[in-house]
N, C-alpha and C. Protein backbone atom coordinates (compact mmCIF):
# COMPACT_ATOMS: atom_id res chain seq x y z
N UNK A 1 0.85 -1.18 0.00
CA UNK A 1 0.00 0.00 0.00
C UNK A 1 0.89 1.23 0.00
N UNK A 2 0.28 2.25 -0.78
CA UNK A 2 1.29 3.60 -0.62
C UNK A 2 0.25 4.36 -0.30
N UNK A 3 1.35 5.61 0.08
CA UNK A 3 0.01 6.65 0.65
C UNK A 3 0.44 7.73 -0.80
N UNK A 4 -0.59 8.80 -0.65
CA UNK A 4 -0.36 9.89 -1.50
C UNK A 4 -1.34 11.02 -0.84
N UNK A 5 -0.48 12.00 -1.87
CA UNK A 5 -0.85 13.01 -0.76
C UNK A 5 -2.72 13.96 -0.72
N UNK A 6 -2.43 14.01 0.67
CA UNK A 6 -3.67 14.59 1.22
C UNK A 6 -4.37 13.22 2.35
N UNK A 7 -3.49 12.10 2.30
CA UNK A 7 -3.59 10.87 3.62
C UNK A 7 -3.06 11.42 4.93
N UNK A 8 -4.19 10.93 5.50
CA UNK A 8 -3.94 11.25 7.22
C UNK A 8 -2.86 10.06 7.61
N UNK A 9 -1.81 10.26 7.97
CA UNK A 9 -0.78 8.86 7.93
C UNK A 9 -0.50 8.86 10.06
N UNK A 10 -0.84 7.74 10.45
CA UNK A 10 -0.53 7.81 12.25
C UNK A 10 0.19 6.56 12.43
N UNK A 11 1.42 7.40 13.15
CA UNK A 11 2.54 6.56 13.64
C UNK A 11 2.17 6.05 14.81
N UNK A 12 2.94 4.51 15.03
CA UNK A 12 2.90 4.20 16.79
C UNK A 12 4.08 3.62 16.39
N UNK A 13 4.93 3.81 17.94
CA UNK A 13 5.83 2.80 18.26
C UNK A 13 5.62 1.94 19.76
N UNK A 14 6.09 0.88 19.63
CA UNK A 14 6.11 0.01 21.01
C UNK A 14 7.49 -0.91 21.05
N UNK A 15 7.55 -0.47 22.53
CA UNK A 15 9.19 -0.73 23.09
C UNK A 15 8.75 -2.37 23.16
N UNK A 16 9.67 -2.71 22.05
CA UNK A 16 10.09 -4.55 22.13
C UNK A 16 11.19 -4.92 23.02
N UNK A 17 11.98 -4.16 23.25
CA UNK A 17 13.32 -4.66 23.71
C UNK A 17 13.94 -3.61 24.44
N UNK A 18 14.33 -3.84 25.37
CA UNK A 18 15.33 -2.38 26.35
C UNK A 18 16.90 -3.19 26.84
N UNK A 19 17.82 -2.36 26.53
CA UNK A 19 19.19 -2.94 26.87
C UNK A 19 19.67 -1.86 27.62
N UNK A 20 19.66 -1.66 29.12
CA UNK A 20 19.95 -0.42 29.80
C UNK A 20 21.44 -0.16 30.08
N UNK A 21 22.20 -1.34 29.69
CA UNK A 21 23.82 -0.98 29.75
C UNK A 21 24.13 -0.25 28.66
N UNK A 22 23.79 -1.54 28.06
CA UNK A 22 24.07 -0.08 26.52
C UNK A 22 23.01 0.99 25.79
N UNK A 23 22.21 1.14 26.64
CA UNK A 23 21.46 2.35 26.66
C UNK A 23 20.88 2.68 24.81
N UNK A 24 20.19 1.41 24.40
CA UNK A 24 19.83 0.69 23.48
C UNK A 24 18.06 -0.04 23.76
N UNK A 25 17.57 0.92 22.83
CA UNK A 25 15.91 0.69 23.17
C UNK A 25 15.29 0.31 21.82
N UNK A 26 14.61 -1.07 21.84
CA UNK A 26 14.35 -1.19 20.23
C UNK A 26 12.81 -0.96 20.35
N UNK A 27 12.02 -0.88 19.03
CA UNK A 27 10.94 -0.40 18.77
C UNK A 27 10.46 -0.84 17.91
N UNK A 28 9.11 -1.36 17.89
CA UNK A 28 8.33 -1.63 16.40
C UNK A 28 7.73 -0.63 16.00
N UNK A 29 7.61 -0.13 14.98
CA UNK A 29 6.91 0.99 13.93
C UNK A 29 6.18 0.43 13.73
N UNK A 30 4.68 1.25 13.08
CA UNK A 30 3.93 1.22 12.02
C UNK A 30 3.07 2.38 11.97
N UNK A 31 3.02 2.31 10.54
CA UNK A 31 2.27 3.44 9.84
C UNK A 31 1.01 3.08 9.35
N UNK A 32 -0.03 3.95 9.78
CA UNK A 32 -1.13 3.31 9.27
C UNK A 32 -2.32 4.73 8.25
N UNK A 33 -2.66 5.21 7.28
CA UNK A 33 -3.59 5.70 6.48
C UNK A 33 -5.12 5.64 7.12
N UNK A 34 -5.27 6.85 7.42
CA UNK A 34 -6.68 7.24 7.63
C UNK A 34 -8.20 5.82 7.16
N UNK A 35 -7.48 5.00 6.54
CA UNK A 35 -8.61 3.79 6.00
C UNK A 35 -7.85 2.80 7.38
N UNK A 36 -6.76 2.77 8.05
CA UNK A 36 -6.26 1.72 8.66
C UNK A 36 -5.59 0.75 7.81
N UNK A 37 -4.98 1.04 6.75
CA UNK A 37 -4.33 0.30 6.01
C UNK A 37 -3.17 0.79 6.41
N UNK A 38 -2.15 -0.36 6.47
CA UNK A 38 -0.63 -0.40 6.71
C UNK A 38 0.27 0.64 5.67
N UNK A 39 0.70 1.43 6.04
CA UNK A 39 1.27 2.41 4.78
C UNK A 39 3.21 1.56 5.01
N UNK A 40 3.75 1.41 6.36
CA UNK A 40 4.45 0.80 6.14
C UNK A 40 5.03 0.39 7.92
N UNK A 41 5.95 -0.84 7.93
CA UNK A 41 6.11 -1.18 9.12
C UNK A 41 7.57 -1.12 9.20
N UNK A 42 8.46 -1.56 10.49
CA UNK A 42 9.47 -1.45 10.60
C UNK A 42 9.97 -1.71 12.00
N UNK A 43 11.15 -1.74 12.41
CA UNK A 43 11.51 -1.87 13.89
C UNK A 43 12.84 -0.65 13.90
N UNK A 44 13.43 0.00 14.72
CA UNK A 44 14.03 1.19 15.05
C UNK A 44 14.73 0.56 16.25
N UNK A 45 16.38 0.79 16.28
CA UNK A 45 16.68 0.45 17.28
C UNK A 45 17.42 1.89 17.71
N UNK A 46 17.31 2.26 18.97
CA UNK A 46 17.57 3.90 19.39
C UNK A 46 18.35 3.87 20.30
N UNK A 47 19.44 4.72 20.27
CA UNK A 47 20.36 5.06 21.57
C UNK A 47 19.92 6.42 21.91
N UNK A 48 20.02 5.85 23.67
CA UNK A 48 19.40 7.23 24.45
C UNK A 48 20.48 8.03 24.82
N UNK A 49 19.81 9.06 25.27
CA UNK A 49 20.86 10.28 25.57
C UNK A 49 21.19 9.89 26.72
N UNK A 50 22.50 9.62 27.37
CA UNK A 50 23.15 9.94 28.49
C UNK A 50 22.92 10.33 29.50
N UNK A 51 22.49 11.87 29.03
CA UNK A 51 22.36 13.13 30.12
C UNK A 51 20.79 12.88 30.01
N UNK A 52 20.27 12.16 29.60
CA UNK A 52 18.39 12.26 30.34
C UNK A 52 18.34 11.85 31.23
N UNK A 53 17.15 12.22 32.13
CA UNK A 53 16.89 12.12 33.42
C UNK A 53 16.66 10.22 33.33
């Protein structure tokens, strides 16, 4: 599915995985189009800032 423009497109992510030594947080994506169709999915793996609380 693709989107084009003038689609309402809504992101979520949800924490799959947390590695607090190495300050390494993974994430599943997905994108979903105003119909609830999948525009696209993915997983994100993120390093946190240091200095956050």
């Amino acid at each position: 599915m693709t989107s084009t423009i003038g689609d309402t497109v809504t992101a979520t992510a949800e924490v799959t995985a947390l590695d607090p030594g190495k300050r390494i947080v993974t994430l599943q994506t997905d994108c979903v189009n105003q119909d609830g169709a999948v525009v696209v999915q993915g997983e994100a793996r993120v390093l946190l800032d240091p200095l956050a609380p």
